[in-house]
PDB file of N, CA and C in Angstrom:
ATOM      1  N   UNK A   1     -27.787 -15.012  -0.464  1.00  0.00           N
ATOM      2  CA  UNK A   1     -26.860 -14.014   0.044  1.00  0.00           C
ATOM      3  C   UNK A   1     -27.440 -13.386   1.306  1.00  0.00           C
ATOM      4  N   UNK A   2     -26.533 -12.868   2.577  1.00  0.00           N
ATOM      5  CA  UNK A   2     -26.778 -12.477   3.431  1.00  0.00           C
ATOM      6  C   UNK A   2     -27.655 -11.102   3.066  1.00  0.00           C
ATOM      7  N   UNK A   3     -28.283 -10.848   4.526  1.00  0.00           N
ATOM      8  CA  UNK A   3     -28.071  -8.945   4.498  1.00  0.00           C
ATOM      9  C   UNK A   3     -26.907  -8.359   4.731  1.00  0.00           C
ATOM     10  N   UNK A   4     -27.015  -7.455   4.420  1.00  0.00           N
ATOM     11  CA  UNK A   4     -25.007  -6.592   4.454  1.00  0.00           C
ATOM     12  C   UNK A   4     -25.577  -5.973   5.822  1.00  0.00           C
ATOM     13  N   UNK A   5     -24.181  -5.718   6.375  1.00  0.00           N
ATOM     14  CA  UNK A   5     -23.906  -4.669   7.717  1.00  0.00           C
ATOM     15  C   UNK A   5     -24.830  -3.254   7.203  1.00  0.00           C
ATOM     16  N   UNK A   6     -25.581  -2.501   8.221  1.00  0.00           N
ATOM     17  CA  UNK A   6     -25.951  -1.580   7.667  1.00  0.00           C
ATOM     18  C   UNK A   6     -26.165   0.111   8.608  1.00  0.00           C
ATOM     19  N   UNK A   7     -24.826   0.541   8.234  1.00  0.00           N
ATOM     20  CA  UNK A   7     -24.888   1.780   9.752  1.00  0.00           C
ATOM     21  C   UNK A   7     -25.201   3.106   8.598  1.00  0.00           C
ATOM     22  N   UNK A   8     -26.314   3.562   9.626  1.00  0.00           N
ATOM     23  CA  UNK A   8     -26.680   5.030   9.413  1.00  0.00           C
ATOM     24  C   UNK A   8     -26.162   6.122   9.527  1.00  0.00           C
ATOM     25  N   UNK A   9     -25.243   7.097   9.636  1.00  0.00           N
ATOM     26  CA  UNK A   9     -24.339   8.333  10.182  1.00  0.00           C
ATOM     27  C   UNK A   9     -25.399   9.700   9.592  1.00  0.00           C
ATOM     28  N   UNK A  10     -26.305  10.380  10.786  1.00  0.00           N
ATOM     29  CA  UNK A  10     -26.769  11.524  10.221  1.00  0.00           C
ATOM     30  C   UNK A  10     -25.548  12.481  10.260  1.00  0.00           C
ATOM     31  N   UNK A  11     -25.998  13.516   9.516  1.00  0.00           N
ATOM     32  CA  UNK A  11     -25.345  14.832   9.752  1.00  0.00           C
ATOM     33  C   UNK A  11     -25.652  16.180   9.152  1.00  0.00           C
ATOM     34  N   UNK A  12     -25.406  16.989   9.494  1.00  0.00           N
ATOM     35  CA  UNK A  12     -26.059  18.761   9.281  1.00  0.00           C
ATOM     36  C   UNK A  12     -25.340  19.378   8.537  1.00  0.00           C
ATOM     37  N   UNK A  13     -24.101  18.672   7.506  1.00  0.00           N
ATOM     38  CA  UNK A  13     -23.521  19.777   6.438  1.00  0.00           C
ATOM     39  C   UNK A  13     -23.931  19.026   5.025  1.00  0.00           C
ATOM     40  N   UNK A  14     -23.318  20.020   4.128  1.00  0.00           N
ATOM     41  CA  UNK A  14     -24.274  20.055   2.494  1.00  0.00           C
ATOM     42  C   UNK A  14     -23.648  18.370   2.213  1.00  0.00           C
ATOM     43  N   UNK A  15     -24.435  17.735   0.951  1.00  0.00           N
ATOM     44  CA  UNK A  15     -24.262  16.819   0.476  1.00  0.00           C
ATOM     45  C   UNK A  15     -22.899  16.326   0.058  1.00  0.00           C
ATOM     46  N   UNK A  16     -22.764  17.783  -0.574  1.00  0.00           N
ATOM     47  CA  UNK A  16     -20.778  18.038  -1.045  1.00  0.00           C
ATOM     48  C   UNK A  16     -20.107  17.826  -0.060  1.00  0.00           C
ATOM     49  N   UNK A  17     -19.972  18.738   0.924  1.00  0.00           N
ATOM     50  CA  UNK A  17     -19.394  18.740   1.923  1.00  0.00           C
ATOM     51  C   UNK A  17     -19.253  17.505   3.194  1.00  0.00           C
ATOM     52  N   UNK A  18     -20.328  16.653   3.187  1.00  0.00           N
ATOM     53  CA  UNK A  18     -20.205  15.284   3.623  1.00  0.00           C
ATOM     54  C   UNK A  18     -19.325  14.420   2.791  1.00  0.00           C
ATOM     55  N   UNK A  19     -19.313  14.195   1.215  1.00  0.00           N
ATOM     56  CA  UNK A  19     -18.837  13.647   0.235  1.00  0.00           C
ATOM     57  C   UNK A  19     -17.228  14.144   0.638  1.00  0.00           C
ATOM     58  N   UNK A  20     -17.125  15.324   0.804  1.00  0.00           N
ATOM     59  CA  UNK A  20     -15.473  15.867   0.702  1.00  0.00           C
ATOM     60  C   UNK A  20     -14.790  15.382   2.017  1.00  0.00           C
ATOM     61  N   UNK A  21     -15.687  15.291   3.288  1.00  0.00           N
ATOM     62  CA  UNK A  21     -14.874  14.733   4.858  1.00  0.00           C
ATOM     63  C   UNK A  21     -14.469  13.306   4.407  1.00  0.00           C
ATOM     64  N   UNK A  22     -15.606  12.426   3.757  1.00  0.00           N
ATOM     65  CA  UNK A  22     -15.086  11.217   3.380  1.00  0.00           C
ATOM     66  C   UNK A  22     -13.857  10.707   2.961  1.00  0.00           C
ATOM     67  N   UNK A  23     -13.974  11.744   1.976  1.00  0.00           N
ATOM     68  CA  UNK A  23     -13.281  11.266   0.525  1.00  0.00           C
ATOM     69  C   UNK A  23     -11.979  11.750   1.156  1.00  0.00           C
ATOM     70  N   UNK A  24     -11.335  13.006   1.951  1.00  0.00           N
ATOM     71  CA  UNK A  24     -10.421  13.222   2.846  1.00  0.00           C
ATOM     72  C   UNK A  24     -10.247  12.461   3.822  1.00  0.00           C
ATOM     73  N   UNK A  25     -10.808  11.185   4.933  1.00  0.00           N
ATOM     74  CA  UNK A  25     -10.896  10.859   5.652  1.00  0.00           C
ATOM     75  C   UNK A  25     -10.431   9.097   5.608  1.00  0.00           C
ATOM     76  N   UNK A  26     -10.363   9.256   3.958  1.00  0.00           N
ATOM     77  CA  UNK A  26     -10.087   7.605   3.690  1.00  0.00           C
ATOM     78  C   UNK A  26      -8.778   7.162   3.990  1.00  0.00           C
ATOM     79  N   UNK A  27      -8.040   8.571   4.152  1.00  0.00           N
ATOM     80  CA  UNK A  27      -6.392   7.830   4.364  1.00  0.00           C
ATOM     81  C   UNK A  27      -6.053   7.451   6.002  1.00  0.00           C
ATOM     82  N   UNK A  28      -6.791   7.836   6.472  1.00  0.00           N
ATOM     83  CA  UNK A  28      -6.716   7.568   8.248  1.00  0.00           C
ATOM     84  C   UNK A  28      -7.251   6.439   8.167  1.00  0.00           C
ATOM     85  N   UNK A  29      -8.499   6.041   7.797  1.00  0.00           N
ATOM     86  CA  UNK A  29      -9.160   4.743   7.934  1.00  0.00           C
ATOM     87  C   UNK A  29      -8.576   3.822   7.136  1.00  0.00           C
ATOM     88  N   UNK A  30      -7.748   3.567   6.141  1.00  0.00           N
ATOM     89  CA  UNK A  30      -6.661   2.684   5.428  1.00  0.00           C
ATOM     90  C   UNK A  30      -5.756   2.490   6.319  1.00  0.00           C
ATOM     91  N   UNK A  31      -4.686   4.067   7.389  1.00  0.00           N
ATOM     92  CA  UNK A  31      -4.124   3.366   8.235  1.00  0.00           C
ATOM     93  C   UNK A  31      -4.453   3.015   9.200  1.00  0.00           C
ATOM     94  N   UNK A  32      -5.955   3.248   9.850  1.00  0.00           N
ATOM     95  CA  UNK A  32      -6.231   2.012  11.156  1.00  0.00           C
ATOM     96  C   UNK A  32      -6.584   0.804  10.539  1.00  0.00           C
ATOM     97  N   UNK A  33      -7.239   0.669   9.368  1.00  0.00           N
ATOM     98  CA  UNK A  33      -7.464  -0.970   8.734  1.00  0.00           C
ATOM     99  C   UNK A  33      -6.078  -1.561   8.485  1.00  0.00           C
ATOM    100  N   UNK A  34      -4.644  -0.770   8.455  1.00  0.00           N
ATOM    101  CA  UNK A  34      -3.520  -1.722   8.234  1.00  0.00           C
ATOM    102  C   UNK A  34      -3.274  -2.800   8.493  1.00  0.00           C
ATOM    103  N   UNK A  35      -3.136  -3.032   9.900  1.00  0.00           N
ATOM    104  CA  UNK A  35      -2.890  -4.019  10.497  1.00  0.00           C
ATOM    105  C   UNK A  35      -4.060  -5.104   9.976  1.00  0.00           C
ATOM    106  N   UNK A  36      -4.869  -5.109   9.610  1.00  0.00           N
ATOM    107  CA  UNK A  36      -5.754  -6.528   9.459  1.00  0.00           C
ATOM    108  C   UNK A  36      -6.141  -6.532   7.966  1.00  0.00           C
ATOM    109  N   UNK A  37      -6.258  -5.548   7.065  1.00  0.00           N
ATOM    110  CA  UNK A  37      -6.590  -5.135   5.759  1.00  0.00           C
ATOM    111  C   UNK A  37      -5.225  -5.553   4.465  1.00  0.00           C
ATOM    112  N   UNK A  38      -5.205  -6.372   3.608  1.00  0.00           N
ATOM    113  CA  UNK A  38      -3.855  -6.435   3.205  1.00  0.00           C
ATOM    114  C   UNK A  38      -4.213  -5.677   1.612  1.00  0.00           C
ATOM    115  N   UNK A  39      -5.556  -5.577   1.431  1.00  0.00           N
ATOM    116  CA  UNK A  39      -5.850  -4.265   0.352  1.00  0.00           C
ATOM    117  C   UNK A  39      -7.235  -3.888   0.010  1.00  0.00           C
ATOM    118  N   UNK A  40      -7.347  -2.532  -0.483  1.00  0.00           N
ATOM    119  CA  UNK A  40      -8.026  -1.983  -0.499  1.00  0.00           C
ATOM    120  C   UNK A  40      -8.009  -1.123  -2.031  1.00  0.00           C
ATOM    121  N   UNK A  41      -9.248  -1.027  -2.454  1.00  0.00           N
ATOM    122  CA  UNK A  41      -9.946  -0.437  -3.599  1.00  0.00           C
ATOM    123  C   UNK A  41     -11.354   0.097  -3.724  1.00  0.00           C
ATOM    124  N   UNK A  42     -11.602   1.481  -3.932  1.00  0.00           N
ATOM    125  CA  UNK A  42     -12.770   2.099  -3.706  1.00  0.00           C
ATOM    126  C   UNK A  42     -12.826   3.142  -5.147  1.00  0.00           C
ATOM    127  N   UNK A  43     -14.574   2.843  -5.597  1.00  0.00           N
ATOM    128  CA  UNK A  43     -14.366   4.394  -6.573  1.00  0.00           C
ATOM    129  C   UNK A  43     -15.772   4.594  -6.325  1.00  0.00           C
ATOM    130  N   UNK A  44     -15.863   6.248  -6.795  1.00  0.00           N
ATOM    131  CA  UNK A  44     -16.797   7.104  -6.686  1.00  0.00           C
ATOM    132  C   UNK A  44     -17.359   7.076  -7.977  1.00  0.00           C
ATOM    133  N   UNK A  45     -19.167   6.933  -7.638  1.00  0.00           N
ATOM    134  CA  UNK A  45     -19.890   7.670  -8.665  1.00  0.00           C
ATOM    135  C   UNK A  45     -20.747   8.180  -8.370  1.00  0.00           C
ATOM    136  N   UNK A  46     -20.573   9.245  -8.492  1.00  0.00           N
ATOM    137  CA  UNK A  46     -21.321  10.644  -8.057  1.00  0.00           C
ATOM    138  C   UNK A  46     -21.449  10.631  -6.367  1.00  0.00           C
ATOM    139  N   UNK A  47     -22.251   9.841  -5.722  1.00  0.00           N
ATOM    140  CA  UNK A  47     -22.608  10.481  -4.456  1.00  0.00           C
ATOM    141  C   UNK A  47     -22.458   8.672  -3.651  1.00  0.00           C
ATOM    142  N   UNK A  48     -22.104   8.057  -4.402  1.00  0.00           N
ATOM    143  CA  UNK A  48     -22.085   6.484  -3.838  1.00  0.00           C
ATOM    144  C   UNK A  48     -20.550   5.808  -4.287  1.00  0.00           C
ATOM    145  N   UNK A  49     -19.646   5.598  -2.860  1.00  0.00           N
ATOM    146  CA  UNK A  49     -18.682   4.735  -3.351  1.00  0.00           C
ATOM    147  C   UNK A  49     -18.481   3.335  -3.131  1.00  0.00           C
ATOM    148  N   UNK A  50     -18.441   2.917  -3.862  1.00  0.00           N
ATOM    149  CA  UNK A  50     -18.354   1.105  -3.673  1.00  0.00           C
ATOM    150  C   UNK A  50     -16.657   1.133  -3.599  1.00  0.00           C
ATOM    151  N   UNK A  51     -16.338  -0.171  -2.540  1.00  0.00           N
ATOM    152  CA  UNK A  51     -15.094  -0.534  -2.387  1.00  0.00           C
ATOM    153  C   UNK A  51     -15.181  -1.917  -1.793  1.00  0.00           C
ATOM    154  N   UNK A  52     -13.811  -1.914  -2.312  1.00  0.00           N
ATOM    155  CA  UNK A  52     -13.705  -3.861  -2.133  1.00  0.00           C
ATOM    156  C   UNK A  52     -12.288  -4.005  -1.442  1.00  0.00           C
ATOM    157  N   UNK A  53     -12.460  -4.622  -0.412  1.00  0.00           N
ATOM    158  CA  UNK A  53     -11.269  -5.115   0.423  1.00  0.00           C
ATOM    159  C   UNK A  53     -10.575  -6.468   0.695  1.00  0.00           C
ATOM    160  N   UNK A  54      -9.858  -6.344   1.318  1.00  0.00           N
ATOM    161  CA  UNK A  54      -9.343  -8.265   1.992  1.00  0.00           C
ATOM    162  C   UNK A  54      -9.148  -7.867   3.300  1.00  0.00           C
ATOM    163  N   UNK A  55      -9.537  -8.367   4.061  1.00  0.00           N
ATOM    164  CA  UNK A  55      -9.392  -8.390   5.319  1.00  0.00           C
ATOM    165  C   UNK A  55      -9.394  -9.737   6.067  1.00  0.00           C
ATOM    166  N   UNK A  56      -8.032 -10.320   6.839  1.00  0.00           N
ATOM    167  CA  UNK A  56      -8.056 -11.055   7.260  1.00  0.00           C
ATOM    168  C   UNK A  56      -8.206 -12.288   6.556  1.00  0.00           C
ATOM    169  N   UNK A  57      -7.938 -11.900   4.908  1.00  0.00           N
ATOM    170  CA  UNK A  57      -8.023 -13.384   4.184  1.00  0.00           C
ATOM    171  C   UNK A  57      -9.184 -13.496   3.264  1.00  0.00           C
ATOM    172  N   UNK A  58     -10.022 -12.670   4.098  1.00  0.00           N
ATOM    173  CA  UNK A  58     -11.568 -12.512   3.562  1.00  0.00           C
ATOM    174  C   UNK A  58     -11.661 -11.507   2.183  1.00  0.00           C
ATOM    175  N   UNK A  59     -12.761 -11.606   1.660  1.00  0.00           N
ATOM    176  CA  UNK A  59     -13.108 -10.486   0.693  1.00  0.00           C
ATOM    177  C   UNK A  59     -14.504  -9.922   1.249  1.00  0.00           C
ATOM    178  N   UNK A  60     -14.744  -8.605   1.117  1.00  0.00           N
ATOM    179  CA  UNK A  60     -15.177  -7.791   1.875  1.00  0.00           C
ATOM    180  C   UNK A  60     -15.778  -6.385   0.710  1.00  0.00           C
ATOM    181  N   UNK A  61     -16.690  -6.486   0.030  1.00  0.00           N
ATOM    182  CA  UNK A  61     -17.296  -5.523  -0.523  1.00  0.00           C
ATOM    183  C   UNK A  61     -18.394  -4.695   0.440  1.00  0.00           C
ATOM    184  N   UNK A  62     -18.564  -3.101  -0.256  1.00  0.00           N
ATOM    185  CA  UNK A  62     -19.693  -2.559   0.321  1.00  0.00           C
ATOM    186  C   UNK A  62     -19.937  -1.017  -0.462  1.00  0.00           C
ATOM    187  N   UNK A  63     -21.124  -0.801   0.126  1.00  0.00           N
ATOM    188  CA  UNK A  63     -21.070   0.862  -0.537  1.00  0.00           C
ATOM    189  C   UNK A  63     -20.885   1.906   0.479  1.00  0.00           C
ATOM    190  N   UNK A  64     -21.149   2.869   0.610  1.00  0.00           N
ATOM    191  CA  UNK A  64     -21.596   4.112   1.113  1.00  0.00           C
ATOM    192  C   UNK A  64     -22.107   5.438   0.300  1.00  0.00           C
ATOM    193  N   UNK A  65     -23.076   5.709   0.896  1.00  0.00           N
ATOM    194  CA  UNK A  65     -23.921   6.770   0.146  1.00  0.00           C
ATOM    195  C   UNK A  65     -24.431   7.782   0.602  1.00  0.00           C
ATOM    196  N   UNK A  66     -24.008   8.903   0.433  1.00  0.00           N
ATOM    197  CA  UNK A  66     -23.870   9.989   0.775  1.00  0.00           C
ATOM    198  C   UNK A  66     -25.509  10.819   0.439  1.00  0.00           C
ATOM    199  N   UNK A  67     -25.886  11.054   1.223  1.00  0.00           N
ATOM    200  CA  UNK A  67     -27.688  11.821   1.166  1.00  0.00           C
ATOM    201  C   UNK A  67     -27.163  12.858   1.987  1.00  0.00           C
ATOM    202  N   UNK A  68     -28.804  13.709   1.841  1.00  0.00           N
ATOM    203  CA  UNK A  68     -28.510  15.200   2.252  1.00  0.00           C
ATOM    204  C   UNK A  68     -28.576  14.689   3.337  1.00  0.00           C
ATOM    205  N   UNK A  69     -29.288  14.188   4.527  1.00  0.00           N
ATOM    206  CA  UNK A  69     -28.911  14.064   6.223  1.00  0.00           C
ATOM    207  C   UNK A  69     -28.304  13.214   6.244  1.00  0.00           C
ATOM    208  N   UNK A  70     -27.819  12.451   5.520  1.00  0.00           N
ATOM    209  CA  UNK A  70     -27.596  10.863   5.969  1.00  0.00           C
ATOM    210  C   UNK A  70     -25.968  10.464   5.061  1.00  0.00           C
ATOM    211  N   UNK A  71     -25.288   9.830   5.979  1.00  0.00           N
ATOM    212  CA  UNK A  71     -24.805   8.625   5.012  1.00  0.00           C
ATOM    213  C   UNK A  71     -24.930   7.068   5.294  1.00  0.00           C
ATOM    214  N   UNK A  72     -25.023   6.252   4.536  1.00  0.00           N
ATOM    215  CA  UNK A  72     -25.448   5.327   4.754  1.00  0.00           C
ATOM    216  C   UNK A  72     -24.394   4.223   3.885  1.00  0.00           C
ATOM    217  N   UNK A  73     -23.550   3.269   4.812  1.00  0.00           N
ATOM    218  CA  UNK A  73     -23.037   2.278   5.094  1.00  0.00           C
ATOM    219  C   UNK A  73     -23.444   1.320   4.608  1.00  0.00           C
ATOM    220  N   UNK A  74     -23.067   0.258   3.973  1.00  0.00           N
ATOM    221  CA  UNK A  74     -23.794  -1.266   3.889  1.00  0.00           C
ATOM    222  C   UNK A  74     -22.436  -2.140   3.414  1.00  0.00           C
ATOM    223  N   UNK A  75     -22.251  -2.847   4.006  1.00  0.00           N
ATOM    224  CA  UNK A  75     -20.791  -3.768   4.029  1.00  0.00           C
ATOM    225  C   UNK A  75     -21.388  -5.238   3.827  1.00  0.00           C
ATOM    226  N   UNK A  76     -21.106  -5.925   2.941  1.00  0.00           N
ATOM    227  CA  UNK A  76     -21.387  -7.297   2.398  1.00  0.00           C
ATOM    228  C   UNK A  76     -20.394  -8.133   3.419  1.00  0.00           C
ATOM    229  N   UNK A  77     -20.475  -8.852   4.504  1.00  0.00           N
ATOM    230  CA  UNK A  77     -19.701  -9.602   5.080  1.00  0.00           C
ATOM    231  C   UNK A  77     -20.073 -10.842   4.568  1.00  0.00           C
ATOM    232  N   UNK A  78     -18.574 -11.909   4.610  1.00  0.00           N
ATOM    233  CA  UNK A  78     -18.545 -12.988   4.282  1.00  0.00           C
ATOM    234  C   UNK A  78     -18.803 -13.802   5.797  1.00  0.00           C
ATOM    235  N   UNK A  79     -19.458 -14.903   5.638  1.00  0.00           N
ATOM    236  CA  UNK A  79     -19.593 -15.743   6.896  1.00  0.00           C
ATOM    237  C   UNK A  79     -18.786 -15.872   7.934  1.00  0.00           C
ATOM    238  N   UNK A  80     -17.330 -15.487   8.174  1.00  0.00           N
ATOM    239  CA  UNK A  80     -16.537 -15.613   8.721  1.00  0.00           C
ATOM    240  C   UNK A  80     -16.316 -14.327   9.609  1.00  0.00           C
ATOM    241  N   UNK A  81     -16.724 -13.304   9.028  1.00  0.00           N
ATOM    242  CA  UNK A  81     -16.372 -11.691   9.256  1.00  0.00           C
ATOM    243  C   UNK A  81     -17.915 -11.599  10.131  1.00  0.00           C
ATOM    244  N   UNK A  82     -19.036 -12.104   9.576  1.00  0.00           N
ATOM    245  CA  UNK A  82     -20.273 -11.894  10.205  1.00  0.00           C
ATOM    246  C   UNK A  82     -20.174 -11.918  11.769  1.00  0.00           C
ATOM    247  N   UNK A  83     -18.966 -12.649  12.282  1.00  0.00           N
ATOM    248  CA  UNK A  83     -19.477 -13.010  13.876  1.00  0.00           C
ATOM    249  C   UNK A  83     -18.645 -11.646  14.341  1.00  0.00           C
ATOM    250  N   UNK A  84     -17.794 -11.116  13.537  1.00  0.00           N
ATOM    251  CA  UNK A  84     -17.501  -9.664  14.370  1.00  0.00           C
ATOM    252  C   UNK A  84     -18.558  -7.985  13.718  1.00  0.00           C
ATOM    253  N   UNK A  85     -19.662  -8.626  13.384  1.00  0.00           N
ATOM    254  CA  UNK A  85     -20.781  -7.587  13.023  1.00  0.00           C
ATOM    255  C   UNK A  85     -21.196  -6.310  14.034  1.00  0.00           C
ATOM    256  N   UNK A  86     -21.478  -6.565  15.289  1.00  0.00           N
ATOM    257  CA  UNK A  86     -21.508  -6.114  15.475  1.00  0.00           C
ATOM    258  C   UNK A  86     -20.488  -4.789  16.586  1.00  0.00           C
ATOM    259  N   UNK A  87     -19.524  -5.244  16.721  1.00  0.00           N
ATOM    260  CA  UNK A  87     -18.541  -4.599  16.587  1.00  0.00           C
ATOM    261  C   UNK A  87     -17.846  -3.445  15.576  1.00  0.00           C
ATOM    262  N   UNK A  88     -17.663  -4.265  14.367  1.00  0.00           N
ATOM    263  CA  UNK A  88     -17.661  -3.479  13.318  1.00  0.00           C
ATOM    264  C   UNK A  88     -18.978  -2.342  12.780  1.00  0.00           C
ATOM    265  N   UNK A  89     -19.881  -2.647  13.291  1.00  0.00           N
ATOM    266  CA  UNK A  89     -20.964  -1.423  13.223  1.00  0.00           C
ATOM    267  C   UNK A  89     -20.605  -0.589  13.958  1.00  0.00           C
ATOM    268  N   UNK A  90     -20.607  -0.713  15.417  1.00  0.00           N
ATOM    269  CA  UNK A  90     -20.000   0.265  16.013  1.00  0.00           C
ATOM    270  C   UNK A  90     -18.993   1.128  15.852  1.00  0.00           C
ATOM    271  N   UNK A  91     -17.696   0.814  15.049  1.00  0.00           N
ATOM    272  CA  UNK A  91     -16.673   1.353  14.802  1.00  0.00           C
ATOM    273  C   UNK A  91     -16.651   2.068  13.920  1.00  0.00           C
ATOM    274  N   UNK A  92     -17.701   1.854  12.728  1.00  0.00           N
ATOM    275  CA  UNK A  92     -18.167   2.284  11.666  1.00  0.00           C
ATOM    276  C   UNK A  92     -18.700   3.959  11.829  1.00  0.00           C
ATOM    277  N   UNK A  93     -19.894   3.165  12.890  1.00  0.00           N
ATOM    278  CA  UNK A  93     -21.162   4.363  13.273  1.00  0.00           C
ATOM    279  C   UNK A  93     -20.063   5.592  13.945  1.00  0.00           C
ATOM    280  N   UNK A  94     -19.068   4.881  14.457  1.00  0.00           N
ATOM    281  CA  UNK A  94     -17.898   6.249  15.556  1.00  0.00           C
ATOM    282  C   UNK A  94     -17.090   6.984  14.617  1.00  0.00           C
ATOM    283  N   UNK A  95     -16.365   5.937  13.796  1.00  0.00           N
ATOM    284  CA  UNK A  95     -15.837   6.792  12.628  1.00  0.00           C
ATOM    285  C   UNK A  95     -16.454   7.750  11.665  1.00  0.00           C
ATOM    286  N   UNK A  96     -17.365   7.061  11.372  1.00  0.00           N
ATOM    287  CA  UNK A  96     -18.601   8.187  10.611  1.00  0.00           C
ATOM    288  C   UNK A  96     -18.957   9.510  11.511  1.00  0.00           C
ATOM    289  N   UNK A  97     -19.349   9.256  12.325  1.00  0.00           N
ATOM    290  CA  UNK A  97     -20.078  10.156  13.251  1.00  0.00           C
ATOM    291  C   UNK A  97     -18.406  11.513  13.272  1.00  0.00           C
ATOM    292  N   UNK A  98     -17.111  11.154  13.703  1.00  0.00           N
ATOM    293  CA  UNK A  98     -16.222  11.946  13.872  1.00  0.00           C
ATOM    294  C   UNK A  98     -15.766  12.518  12.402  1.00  0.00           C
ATOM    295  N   UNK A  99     -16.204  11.862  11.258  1.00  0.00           N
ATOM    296  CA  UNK A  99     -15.873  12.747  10.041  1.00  0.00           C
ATOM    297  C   UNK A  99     -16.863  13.457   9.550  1.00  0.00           C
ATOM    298  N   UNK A 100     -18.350  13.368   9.914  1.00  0.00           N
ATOM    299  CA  UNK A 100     -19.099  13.949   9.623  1.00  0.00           C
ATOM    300  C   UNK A 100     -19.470  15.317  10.594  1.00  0.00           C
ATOM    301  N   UNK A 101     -18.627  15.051  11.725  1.00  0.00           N
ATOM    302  CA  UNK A 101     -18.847  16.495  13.072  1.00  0.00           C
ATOM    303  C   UNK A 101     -19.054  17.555  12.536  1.00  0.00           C
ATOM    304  N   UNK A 102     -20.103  18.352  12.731  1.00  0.00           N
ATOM    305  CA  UNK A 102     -19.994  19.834  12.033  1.00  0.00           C
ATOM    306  C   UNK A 102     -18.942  20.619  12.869  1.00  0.00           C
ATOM    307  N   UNK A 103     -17.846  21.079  12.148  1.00  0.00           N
ATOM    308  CA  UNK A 103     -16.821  22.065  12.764  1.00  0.00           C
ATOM    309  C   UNK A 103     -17.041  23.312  12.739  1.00  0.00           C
ATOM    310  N   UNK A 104     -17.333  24.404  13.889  1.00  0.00           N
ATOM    311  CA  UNK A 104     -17.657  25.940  13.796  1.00  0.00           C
ATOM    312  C   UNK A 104     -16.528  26.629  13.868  1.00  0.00           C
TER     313      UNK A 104
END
């Protein structure tokens, strides 16, 4: 088995409060994955959610895990999905980064 995709997103609010932008933030990122995503399934335990997708035909598991500075990304790509890696990190690391913004 490969290594999975693996993006870092720091950030400066409580553990909860990273967990809650997410967990609010999944319905925007379902509708930009529309167009290429034909489904999606994710569950929470405790501070780590695993979810499993189709994209493009493909199947597409991964986690994310929510730490006090950190969340941390890891997406299982299938051989086919691998050649748009690093792209998809990037988009990842931007989306993360804008739900995790500390708002004053």
């Amino acid at each position: 088995m490969s290594k999975p995709l693996v993006v870092t997103v720091p950030h400066k609010l409580s553990r909860r409060e990273a967990k809650a932008r997410i967990e609010g933030g999944m319905g925007q990122v379902r509708r930009q994955l529309a167009p290429v995503v034909s489904s999606i399934e994710d569950r929470w335990t405790e501070d780590r959610m695993e979810f499993r997708l189709t994209a493009l035909g493909q199947n597409v598991a991964g986690r994310i895990d929510v730490m006090d500075e950190v969340v941390q990304v890891e997406v299982d790509l299938p051989w086919m999905l691998r050649l748009l890696g690093e792209t998809l990190q990037k988009r990842i690391g931007k989306q993360g980064k804008l739900m995790l913004e500390k708002k004053t």
